[in-house]
PDB file of N, CA and C in Angstrom:
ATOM      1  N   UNK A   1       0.839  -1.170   0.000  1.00  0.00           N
ATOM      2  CA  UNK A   1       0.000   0.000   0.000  1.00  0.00           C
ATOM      3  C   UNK A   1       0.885   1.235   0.000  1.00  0.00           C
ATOM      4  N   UNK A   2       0.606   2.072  -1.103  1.00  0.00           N
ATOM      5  CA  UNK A   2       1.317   3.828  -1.036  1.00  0.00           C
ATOM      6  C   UNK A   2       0.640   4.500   0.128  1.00  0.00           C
ATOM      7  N   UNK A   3       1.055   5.137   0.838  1.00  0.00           N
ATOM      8  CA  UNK A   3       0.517   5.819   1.585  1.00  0.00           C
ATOM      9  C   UNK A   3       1.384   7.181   1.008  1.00  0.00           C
ATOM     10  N   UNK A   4       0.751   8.466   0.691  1.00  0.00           N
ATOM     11  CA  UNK A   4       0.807   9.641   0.030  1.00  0.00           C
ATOM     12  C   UNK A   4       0.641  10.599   1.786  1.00  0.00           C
ATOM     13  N   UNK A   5       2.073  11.300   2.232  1.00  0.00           N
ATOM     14  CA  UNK A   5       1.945  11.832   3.068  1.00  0.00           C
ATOM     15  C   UNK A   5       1.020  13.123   3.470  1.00  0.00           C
ATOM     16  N   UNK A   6       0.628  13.806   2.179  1.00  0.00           N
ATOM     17  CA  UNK A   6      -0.750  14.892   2.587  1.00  0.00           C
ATOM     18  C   UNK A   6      -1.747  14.639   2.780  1.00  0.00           C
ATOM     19  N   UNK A   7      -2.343  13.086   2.649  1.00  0.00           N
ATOM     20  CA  UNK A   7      -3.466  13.220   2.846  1.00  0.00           C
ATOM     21  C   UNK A   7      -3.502  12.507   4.270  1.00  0.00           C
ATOM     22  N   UNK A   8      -2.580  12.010   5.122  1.00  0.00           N
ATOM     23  CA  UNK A   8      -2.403  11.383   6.346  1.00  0.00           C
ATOM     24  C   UNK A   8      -2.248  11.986   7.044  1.00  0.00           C
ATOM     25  N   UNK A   9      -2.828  12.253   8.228  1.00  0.00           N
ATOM     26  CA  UNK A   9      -2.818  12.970   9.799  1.00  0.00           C
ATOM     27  C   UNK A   9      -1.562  11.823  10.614  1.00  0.00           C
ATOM     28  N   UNK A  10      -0.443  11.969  10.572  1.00  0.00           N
ATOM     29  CA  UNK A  10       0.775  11.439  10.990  1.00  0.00           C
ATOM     30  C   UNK A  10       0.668  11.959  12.518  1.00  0.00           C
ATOM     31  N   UNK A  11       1.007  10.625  13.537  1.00  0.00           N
ATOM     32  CA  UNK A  11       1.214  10.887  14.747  1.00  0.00           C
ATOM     33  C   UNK A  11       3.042  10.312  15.140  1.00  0.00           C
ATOM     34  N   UNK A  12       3.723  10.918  15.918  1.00  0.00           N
ATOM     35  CA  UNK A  12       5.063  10.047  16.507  1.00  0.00           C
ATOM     36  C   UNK A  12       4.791   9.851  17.635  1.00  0.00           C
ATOM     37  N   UNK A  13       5.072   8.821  18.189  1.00  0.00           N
ATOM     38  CA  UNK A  13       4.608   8.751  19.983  1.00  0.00           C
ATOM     39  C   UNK A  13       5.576   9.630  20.818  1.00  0.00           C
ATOM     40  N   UNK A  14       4.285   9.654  21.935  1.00  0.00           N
ATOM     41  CA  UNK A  14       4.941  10.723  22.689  1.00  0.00           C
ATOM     42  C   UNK A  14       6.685  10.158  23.660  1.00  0.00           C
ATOM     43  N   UNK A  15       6.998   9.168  23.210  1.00  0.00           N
ATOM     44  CA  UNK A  15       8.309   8.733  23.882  1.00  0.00           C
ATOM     45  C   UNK A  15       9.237   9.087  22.483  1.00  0.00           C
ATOM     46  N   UNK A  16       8.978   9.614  21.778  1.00  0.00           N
ATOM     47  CA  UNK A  16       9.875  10.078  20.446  1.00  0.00           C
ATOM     48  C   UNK A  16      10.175  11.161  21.136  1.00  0.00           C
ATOM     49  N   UNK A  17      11.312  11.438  22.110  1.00  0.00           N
ATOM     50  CA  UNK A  17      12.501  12.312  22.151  1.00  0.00           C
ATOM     51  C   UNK A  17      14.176  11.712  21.776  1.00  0.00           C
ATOM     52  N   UNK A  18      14.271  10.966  21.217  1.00  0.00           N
ATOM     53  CA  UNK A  18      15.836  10.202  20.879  1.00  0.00           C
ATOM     54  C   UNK A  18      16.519  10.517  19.815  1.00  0.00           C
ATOM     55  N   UNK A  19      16.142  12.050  18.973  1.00  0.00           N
ATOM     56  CA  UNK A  19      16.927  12.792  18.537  1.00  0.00           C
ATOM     57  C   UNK A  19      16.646  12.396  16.602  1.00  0.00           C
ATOM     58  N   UNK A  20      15.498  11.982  16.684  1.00  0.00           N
ATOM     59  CA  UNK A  20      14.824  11.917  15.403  1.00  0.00           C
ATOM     60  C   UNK A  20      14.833  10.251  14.793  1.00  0.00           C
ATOM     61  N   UNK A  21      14.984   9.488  15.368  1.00  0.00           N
ATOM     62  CA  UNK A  21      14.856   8.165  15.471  1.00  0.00           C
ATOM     63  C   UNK A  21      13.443   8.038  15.825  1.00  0.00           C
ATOM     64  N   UNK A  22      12.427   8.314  14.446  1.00  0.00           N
ATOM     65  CA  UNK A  22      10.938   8.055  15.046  1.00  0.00           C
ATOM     66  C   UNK A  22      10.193   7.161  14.021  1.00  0.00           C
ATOM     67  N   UNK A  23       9.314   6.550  14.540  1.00  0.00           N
ATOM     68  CA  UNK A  23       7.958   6.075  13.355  1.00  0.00           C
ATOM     69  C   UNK A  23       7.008   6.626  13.375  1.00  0.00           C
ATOM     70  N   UNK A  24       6.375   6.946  13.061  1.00  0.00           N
ATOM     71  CA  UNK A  24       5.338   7.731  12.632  1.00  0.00           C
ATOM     72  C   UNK A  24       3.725   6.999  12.445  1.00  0.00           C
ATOM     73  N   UNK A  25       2.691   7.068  13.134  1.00  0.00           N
ATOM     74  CA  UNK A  25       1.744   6.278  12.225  1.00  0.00           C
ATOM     75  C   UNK A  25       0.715   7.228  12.119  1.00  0.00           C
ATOM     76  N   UNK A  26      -0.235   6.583  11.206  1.00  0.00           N
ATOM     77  CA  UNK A  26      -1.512   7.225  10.710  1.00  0.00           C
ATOM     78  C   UNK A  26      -3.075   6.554  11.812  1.00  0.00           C
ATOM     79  N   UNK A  27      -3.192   7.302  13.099  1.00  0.00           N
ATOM     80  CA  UNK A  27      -4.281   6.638  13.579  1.00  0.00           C
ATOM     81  C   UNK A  27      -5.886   6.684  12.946  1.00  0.00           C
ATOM     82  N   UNK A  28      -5.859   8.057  11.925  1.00  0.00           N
ATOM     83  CA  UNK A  28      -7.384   8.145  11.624  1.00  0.00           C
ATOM     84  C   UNK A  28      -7.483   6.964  10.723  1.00  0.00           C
ATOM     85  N   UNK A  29      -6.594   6.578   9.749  1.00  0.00           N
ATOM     86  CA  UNK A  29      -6.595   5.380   8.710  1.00  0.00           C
ATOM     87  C   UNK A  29      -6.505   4.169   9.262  1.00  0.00           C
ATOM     88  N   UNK A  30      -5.699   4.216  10.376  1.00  0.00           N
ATOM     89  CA  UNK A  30      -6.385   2.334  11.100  1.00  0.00           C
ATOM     90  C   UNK A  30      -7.678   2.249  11.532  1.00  0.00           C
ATOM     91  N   UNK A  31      -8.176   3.811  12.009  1.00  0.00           N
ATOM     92  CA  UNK A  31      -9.754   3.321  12.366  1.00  0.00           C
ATOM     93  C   UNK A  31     -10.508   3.383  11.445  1.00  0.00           C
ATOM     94  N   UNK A  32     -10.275   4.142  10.122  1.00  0.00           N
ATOM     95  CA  UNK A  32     -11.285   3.849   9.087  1.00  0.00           C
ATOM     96  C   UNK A  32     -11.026   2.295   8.545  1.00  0.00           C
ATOM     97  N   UNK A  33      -9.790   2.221   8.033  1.00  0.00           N
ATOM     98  CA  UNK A  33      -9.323   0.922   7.263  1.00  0.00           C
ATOM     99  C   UNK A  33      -9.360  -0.742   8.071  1.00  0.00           C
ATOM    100  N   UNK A  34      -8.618  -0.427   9.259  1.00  0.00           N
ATOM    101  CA  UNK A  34      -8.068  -1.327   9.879  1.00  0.00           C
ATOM    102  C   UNK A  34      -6.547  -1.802   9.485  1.00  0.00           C
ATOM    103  N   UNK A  35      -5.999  -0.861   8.766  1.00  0.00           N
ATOM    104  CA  UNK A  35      -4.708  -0.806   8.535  1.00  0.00           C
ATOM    105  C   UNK A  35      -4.048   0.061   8.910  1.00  0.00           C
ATOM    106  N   UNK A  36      -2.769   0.082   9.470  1.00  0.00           N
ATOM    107  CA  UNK A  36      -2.149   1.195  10.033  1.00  0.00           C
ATOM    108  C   UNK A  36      -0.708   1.110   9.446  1.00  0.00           C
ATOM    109  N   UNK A  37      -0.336   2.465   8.405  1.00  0.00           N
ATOM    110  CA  UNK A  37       0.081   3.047   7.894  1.00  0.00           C
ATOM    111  C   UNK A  37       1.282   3.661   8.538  1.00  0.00           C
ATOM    112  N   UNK A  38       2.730   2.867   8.378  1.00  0.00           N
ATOM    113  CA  UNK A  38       4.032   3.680   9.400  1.00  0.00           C
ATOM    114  C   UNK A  38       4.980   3.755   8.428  1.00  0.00           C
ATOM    115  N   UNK A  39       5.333   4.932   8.667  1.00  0.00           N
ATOM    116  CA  UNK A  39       6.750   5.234   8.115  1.00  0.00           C
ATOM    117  C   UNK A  39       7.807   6.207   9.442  1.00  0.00           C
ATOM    118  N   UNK A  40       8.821   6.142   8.356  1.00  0.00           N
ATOM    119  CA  UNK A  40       9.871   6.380   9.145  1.00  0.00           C
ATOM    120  C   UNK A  40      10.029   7.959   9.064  1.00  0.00           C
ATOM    121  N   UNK A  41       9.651   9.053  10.234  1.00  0.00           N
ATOM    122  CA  UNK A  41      10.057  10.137  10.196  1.00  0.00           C
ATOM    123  C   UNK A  41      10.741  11.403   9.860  1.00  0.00           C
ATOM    124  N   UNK A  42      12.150  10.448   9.429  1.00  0.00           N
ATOM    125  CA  UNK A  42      13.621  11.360   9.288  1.00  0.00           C
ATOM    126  C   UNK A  42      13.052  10.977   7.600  1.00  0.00           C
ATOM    127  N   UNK A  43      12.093  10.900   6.986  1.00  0.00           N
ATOM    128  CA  UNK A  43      11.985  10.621   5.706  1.00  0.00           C
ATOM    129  C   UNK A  43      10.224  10.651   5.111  1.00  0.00           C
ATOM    130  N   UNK A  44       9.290  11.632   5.563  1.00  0.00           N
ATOM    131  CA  UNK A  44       7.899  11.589   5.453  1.00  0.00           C
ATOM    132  C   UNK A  44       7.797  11.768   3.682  1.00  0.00           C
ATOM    133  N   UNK A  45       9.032  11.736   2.905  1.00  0.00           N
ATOM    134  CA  UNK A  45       7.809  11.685   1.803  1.00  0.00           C
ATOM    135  C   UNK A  45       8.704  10.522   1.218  1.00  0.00           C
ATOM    136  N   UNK A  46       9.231   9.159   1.654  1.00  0.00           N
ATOM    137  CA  UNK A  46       9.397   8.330   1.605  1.00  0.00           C
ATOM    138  C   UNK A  46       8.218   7.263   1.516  1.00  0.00           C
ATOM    139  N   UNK A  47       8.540   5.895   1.532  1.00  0.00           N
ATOM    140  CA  UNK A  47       7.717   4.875   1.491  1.00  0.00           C
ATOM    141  C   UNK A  47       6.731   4.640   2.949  1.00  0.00           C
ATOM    142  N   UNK A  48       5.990   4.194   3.085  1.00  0.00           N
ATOM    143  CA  UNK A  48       4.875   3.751   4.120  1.00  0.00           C
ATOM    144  C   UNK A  48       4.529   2.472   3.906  1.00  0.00           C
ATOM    145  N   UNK A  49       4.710   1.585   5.353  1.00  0.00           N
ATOM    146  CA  UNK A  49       4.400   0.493   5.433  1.00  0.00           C
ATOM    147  C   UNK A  49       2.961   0.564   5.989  1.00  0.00           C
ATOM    148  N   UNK A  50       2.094  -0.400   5.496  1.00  0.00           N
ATOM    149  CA  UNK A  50       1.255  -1.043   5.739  1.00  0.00           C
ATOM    150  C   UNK A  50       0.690  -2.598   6.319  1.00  0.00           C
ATOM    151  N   UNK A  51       0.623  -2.136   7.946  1.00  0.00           N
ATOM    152  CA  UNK A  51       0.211  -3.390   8.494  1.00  0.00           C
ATOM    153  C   UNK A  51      -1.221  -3.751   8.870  1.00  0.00           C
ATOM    154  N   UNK A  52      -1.355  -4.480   9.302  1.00  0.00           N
ATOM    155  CA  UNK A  52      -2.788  -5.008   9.927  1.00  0.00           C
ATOM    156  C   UNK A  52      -2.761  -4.388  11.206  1.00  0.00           C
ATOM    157  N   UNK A  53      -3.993  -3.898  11.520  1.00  0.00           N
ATOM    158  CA  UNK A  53      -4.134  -3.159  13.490  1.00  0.00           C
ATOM    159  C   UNK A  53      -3.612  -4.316  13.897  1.00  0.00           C
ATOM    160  N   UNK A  54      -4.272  -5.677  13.650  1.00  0.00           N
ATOM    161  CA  UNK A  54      -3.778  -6.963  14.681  1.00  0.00           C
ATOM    162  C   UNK A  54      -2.581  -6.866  15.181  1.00  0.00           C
ATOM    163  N   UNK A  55      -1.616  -6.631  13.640  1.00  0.00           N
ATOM    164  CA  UNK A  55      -0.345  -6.267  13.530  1.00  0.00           C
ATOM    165  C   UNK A  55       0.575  -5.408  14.553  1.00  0.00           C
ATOM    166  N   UNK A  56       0.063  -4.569  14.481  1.00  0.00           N
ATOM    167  CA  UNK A  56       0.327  -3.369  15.002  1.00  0.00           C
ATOM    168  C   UNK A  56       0.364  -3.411  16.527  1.00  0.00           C
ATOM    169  N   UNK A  57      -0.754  -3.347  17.030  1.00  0.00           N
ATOM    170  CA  UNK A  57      -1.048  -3.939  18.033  1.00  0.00           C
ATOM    171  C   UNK A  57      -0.214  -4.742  18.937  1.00  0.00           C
ATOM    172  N   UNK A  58      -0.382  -6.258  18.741  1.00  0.00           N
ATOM    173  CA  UNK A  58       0.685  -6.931  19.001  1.00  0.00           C
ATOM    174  C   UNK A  58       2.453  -6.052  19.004  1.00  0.00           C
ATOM    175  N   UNK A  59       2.581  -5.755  18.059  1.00  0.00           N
ATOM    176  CA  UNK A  59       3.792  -5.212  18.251  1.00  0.00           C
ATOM    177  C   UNK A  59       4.034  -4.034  19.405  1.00  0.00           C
ATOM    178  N   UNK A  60       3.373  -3.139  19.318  1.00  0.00           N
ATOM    179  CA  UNK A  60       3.632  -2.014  20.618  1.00  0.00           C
ATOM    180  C   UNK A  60       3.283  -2.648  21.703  1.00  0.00           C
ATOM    181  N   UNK A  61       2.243  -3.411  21.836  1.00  0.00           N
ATOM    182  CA  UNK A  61       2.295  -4.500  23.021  1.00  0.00           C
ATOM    183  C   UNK A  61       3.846  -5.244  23.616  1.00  0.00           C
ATOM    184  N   UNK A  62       4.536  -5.929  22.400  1.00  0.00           N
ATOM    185  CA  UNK A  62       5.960  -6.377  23.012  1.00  0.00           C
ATOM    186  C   UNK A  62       6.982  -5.702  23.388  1.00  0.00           C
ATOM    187  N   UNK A  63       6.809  -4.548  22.498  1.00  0.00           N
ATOM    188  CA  UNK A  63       7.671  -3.212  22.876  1.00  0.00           C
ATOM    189  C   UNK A  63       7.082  -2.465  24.427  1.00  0.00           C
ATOM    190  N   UNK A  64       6.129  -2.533  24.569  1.00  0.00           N
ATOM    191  CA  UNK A  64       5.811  -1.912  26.220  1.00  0.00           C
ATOM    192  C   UNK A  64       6.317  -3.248  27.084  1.00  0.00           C
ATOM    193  N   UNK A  65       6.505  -4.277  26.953  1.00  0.00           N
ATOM    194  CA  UNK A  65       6.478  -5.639  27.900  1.00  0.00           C
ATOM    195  C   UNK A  65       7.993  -6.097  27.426  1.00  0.00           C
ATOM    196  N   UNK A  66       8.799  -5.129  26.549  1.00  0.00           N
ATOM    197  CA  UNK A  66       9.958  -5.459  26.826  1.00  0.00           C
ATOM    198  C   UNK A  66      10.545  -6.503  26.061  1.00  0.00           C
ATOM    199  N   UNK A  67       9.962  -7.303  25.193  1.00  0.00           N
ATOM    200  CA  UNK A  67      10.370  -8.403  24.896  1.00  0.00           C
ATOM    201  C   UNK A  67      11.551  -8.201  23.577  1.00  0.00           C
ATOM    202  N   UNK A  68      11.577  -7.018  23.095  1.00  0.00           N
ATOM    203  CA  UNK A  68      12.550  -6.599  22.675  1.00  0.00           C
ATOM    204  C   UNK A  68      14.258  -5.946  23.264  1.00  0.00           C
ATOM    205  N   UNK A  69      15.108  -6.518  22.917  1.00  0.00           N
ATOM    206  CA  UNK A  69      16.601  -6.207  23.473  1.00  0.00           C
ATOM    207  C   UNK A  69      16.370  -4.516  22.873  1.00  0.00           C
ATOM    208  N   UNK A  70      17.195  -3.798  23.687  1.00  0.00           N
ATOM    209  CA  UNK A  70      17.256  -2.294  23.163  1.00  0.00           C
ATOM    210  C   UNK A  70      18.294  -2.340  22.221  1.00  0.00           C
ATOM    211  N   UNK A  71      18.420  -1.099  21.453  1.00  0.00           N
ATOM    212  CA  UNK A  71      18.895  -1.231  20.497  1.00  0.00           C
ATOM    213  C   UNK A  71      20.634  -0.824  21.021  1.00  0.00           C
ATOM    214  N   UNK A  72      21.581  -1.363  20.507  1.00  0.00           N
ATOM    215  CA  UNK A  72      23.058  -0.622  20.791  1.00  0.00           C
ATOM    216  C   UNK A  72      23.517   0.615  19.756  1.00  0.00           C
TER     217      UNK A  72
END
């Protein structure tokens, strides 16, 4: 899926202070679609991935519970 950055209301979470190391997602388009739309910040008129909420979901879930090593 293209995701075209003007027509997306782009959010970064509010723990995005690490000096522009952010993702970005589109929340109004996961609740219309059920797809949620991320790209990478340091690059908004770049490519956009497209996952499933399930997707999504699950993932910030393992990232709050840690199950990810931090990055070096």
């Amino acid at each position: 899926m293209t995701t075209e950055s003007t027509t997306q209301q782009w959010v970064k979470s509010s723990y995005s202070d690490n000096g522009g190391s952010c993702v970005e997602w589109a929340p109004h388009t996961a609740t219309l679609t059920g797809t949620v739309p991320v790209r990478d910040s340091k690059t908004p008129d770049g490519p956009a991935l497209a996952v499933t909420a399930h997707a999504f979901t699950a993932f910030v879930t393992s990232v709050k519970t840690g199950d990810f090593a931090p990055a070096v």
